[in-house]
Protein backbone atom coordinates (compact mmCIF):
# COMPACT_ATOMS: atom_id res chain seq x y z
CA UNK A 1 -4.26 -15.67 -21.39
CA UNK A 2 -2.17 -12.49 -22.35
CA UNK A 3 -0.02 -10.88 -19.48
CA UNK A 4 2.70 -8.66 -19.66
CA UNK A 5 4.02 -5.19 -21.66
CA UNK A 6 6.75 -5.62 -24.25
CA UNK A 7 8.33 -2.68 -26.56
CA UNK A 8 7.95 -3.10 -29.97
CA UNK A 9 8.99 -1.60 -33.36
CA UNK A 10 6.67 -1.16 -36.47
CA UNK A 11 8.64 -1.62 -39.62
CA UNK A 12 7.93 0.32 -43.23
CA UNK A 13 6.52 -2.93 -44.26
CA UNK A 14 3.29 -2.32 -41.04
CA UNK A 15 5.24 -5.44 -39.17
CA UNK A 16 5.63 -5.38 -35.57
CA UNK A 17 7.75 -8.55 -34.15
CA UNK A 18 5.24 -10.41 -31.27
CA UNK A 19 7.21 -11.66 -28.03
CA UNK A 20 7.28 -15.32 -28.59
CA UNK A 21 5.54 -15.70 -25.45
CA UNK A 22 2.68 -14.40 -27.07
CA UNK A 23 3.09 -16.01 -30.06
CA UNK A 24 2.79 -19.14 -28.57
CA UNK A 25 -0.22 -18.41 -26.66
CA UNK A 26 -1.90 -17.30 -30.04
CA UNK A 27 -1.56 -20.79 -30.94
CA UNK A 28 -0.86 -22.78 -34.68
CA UNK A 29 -3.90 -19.95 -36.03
CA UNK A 30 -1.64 -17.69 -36.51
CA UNK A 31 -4.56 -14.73 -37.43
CA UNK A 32 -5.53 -11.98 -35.42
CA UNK A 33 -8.88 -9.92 -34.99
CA UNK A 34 -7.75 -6.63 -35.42
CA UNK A 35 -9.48 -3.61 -34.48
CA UNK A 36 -9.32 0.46 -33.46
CA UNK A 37 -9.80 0.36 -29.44
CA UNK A 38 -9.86 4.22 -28.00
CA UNK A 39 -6.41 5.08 -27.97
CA UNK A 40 -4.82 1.92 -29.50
CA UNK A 41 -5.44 -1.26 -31.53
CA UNK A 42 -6.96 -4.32 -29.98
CA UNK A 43 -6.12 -7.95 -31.56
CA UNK A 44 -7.86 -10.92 -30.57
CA UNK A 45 -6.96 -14.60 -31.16
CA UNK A 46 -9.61 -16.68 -32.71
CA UNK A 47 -11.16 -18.18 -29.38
CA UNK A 48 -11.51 -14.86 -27.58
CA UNK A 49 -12.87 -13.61 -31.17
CA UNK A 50 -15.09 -16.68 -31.76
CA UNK A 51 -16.94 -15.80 -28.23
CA UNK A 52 -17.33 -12.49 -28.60
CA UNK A 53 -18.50 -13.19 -32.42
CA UNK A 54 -21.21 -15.60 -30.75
CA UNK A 55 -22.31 -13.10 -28.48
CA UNK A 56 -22.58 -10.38 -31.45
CA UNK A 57 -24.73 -13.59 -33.51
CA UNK A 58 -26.96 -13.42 -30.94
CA UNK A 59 -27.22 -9.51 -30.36
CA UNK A 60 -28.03 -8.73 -34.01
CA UNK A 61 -31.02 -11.00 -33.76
CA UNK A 62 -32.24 -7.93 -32.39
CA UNK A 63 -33.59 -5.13 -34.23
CA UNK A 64 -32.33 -2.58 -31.47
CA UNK A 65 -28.88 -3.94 -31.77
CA UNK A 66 -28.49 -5.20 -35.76
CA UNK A 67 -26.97 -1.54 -36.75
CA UNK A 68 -24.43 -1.93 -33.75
CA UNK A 69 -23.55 -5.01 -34.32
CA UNK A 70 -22.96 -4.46 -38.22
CA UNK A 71 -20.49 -1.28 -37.62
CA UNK A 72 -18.92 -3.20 -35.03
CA UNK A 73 -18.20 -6.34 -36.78
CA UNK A 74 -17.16 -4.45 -40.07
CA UNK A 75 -14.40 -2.40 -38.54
CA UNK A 76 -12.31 -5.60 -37.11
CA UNK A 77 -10.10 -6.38 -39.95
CA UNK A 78 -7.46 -9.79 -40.22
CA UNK A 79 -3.76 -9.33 -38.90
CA UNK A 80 -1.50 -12.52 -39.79
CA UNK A 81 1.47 -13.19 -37.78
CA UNK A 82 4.16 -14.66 -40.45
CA UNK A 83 7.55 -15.64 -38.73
CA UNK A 84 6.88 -14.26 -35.82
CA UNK A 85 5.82 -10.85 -37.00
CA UNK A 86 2.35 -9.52 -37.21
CA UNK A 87 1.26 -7.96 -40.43
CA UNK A 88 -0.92 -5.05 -38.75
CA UNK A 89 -3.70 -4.57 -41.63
CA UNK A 90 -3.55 -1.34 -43.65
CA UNK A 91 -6.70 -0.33 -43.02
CA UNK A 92 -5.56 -0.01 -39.41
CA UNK A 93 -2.68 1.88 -40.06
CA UNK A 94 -3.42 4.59 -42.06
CA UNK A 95 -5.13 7.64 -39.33
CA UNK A 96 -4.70 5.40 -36.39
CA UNK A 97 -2.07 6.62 -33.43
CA UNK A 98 0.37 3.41 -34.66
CA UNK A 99 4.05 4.61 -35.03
CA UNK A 100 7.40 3.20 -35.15
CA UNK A 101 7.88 2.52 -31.63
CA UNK A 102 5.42 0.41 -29.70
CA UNK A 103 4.10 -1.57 -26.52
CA UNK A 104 2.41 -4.69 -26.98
CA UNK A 105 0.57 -5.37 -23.92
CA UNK A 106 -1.48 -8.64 -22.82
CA UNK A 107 -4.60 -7.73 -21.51
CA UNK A 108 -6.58 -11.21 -20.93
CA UNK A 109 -8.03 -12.38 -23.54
CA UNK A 110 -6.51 -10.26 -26.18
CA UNK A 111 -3.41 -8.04 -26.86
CA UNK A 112 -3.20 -3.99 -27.64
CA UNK A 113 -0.92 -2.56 -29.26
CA UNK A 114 0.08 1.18 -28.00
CA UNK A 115 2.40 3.90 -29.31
CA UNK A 116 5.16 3.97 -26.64
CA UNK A 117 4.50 7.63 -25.49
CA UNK A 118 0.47 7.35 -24.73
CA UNK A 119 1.23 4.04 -23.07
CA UNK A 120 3.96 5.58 -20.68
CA UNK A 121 1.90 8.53 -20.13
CA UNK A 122 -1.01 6.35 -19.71
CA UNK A 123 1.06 4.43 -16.50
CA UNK A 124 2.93 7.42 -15.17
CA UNK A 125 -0.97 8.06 -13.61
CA UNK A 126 -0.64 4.61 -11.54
CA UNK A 127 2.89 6.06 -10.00
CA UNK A 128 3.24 4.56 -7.05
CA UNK A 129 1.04 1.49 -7.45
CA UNK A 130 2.08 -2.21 -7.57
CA UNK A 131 0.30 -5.43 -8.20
CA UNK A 132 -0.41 -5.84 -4.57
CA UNK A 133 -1.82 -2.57 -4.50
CA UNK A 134 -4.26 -3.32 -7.53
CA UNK A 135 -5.04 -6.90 -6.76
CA UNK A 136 -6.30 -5.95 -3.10
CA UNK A 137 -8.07 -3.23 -3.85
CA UNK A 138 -9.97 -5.05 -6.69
CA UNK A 139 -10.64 -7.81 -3.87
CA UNK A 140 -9.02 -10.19 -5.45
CA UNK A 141 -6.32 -10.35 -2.25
């Protein structure tokens, strides 16, 4: 599982270096499932991508859901992480919000990857909050 917000720096190349603490958690696969999610870029190792891809199998058995499932599954494009830096596809980078300066932020199952700006402005909203706060009022506490 992914946990935790790191800065980050894209470099001309489209590389952005992954905290080894996530690297290791992506395992010795060392490609990610990359796709456009709202206001940044979602990449998912290949177990969390393998269940959701099973789920998708079984959706587009569906007439109702076989377009859906063919737009979705044809905009998630292959990100390799090579000495610890991922290679963020270029289809991804070109008219997406991805700059030079960047949070990479564990969200479960899978990473994002924000532009530094929307992801402060993003948690200047939760001012005031902490993990206690969240944790008991999702009932978790």
């Amino acid at each position: 599982m992914f946990f935790g917000n790191y800065p980050a720096t894209l470099d001309d190349k489209g590389r952005v270096h992954i905290p080894s603490v996530i690297n290791r958690q992506v395992g010795d696969n060392k490609t990610l499932m990359m796709a456009e999610w709202g206001d940044c870029l979602a990449a998912f190792p290949p177990a969390s991508f393998e269940k959701m891809g099973e789920r998708l199998a079984e959706l587009s058995k569906q007439k109702k859901y076989r377009d859906i499932v063919h737009a979705t599954v044809s905009r998630f494009f292959p990100g390799t992480i090579k000495n610890g830096k991922l290679l963020i596809p270029h289809e991804l980078r070109n008219g997406t919000k991805v700059n030079k300066k960047l949070q990479i932020v564990g969200m479960l199952d899978h990473i994002e990857i924000w532009n530094q700006p929307e992801w402060q402005k993003k948690n200047s909203r939760r001012k005031g909050r902490n993990v206690r706060d969240d944790l008991d009022q999702l009932g978790i506490l």
